[in-house]
N, C-alpha and C. Protein backbone atom coordinates (compact mmCIF):
# COMPACT_ATOMS: atom_id res chain seq x y z
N UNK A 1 46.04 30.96 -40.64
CA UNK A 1 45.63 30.07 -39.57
C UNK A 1 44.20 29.62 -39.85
N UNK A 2 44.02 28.01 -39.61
CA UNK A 2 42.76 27.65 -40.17
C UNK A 2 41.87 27.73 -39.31
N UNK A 3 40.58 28.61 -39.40
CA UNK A 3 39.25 28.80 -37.99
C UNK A 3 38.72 27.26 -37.48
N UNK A 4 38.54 27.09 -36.52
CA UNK A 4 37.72 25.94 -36.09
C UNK A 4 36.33 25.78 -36.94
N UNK A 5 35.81 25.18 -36.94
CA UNK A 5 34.24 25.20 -37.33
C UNK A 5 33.15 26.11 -36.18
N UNK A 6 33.31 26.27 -34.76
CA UNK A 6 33.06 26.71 -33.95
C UNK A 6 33.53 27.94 -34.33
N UNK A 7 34.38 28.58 -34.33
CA UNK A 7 34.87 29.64 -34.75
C UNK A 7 34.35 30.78 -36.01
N UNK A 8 33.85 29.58 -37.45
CA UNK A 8 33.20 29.77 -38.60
C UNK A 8 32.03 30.63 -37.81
N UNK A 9 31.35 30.57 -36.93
CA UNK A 9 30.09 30.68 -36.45
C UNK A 9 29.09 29.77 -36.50
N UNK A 10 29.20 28.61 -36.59
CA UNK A 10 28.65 27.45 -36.67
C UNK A 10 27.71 27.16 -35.16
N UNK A 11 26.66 27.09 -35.28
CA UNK A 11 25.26 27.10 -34.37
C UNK A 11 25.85 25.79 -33.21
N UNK A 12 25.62 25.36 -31.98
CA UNK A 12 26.11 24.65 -31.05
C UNK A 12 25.60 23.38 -31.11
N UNK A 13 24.35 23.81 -32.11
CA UNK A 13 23.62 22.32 -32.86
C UNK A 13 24.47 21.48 -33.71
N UNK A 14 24.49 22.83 -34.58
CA UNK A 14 25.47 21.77 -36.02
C UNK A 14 26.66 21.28 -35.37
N UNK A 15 27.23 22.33 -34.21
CA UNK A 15 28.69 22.04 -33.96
C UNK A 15 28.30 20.51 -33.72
N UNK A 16 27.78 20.08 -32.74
CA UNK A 16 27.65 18.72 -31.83
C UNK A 16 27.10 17.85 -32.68
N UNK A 17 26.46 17.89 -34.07
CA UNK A 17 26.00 16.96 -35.08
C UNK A 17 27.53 16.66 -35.88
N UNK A 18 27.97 17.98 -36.19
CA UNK A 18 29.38 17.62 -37.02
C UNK A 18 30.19 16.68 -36.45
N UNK A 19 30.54 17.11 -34.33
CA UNK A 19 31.17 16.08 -33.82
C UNK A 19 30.83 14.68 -34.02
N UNK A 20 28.85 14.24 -33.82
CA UNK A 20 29.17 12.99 -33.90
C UNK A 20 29.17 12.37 -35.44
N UNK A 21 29.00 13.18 -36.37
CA UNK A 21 28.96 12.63 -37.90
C UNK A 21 30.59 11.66 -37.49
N UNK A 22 31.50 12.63 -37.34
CA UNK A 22 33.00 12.72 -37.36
C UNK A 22 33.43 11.12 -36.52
N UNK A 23 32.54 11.71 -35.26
CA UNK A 23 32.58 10.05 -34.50
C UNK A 23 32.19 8.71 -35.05
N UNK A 24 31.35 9.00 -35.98
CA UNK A 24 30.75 7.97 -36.32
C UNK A 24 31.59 7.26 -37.50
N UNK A 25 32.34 8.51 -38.42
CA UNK A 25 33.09 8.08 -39.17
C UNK A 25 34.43 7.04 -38.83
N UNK A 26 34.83 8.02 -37.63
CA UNK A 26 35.72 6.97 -37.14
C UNK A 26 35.66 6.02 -36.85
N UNK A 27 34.44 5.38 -36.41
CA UNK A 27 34.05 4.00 -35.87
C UNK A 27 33.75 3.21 -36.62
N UNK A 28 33.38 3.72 -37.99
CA UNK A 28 32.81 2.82 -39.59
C UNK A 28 34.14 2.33 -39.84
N UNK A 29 35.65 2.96 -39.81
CA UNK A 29 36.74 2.18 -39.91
C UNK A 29 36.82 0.95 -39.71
N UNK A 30 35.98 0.54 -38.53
CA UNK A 30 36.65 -0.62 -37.65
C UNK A 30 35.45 -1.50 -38.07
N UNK A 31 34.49 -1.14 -39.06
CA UNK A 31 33.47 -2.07 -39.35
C UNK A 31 33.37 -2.74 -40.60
N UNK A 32 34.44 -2.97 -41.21
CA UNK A 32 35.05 -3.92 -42.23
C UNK A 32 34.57 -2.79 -43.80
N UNK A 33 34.30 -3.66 -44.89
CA UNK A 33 34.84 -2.71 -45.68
C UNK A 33 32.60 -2.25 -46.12
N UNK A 34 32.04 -2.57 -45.06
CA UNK A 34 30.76 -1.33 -45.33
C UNK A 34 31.24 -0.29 -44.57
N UNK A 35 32.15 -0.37 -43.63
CA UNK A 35 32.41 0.91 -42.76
C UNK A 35 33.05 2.08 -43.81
N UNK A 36 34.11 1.29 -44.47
CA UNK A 36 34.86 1.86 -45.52
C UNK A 36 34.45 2.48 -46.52
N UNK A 37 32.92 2.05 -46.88
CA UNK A 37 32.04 2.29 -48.43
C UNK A 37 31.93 3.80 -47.72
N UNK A 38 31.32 4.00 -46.21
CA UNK A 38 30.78 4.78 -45.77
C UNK A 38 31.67 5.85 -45.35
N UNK A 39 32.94 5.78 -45.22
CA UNK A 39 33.89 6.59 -45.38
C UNK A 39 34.37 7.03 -46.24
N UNK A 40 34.34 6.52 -47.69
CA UNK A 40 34.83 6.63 -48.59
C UNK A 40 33.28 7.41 -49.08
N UNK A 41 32.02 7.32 -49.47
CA UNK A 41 30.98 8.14 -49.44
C UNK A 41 31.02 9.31 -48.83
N UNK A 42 31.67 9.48 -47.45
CA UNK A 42 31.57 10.72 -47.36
C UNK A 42 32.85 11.99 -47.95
N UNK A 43 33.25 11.45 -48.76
CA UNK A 43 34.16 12.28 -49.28
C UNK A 43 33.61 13.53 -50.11
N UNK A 44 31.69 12.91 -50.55
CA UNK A 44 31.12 13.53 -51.20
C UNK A 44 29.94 14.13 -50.89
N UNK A 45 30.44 14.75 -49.46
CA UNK A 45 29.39 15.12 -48.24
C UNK A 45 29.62 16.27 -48.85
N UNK A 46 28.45 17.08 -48.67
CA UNK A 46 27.95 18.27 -49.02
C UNK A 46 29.03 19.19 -47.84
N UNK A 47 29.44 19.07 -46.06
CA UNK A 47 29.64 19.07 -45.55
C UNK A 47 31.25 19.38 -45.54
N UNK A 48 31.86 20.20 -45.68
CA UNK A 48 33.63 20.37 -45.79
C UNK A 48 33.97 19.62 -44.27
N UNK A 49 33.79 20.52 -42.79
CA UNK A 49 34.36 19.24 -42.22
C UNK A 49 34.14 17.94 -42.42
N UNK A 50 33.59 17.22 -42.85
CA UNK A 50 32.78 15.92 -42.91
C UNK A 50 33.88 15.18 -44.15
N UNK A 51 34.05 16.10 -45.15
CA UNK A 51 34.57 15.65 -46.25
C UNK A 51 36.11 15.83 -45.73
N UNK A 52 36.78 16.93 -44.69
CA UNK A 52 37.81 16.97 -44.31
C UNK A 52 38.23 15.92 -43.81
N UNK A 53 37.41 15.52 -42.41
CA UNK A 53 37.41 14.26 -41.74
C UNK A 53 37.95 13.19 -42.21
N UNK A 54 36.90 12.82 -43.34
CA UNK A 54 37.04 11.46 -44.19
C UNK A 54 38.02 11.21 -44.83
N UNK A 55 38.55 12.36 -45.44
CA UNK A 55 40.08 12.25 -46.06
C UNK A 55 41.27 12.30 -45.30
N UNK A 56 40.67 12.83 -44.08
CA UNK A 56 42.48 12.42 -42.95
C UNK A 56 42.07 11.36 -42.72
N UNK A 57 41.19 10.35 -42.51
CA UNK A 57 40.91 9.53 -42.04
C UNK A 57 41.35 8.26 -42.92
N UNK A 58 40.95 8.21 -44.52
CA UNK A 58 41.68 7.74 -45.44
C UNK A 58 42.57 7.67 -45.66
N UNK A 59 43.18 8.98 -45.28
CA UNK A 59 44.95 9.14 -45.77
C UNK A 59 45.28 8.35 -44.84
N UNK A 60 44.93 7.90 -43.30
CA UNK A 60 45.58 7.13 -42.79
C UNK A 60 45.50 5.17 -42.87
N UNK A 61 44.77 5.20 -43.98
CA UNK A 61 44.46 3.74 -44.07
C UNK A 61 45.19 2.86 -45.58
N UNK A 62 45.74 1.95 -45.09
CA UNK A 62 46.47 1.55 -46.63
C UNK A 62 45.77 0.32 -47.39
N UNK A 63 44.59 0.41 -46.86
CA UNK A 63 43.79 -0.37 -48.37
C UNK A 63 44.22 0.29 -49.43
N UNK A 64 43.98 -0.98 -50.02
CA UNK A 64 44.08 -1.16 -51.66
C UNK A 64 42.87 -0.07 -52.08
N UNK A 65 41.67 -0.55 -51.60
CA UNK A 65 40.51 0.51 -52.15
C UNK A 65 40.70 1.16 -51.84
N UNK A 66 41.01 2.21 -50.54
CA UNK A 66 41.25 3.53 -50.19
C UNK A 66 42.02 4.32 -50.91
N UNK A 67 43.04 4.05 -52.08
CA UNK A 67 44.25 4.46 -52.96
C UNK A 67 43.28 4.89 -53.97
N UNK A 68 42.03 3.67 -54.63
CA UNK A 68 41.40 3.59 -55.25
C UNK A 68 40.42 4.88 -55.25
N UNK A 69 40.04 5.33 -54.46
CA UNK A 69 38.98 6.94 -54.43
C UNK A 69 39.50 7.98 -54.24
């Protein structure tokens, strides 16, 4: 069973920075394809949720470039 990040022991700081990284990712979707550069960049976030995020987030998009990274 996979731990939450909260769970990891993750500080209530980072938790609420990770949430809005995550938010923010989602919202770069909808902002044409710089939103996309920036989603597709974070694949190479130092950050595992962050990099988790970005790749469910990709997997759900069927650009041509998104296949591409």
């Amino acid at each position: 069973m996979t731990k939450k990040p909260h769970q990891q022991g993750y500080p209530d700081e980072v938790l609420s920075n990770l949430k809005s990284r995550i938010a923010g990712l989602k919202q770069a979707l909808h902002q044409g394809e710089t939103g996309l550069n920036l989603v597709i960049a974070a694949l190479q976030d130092d950050s595992e949720p962050i990099t988790r995020a970005a790749y469910m987030l990709l997997k759900q998009n069927q650009n041509a470039k998104v296949r591409e990274a």
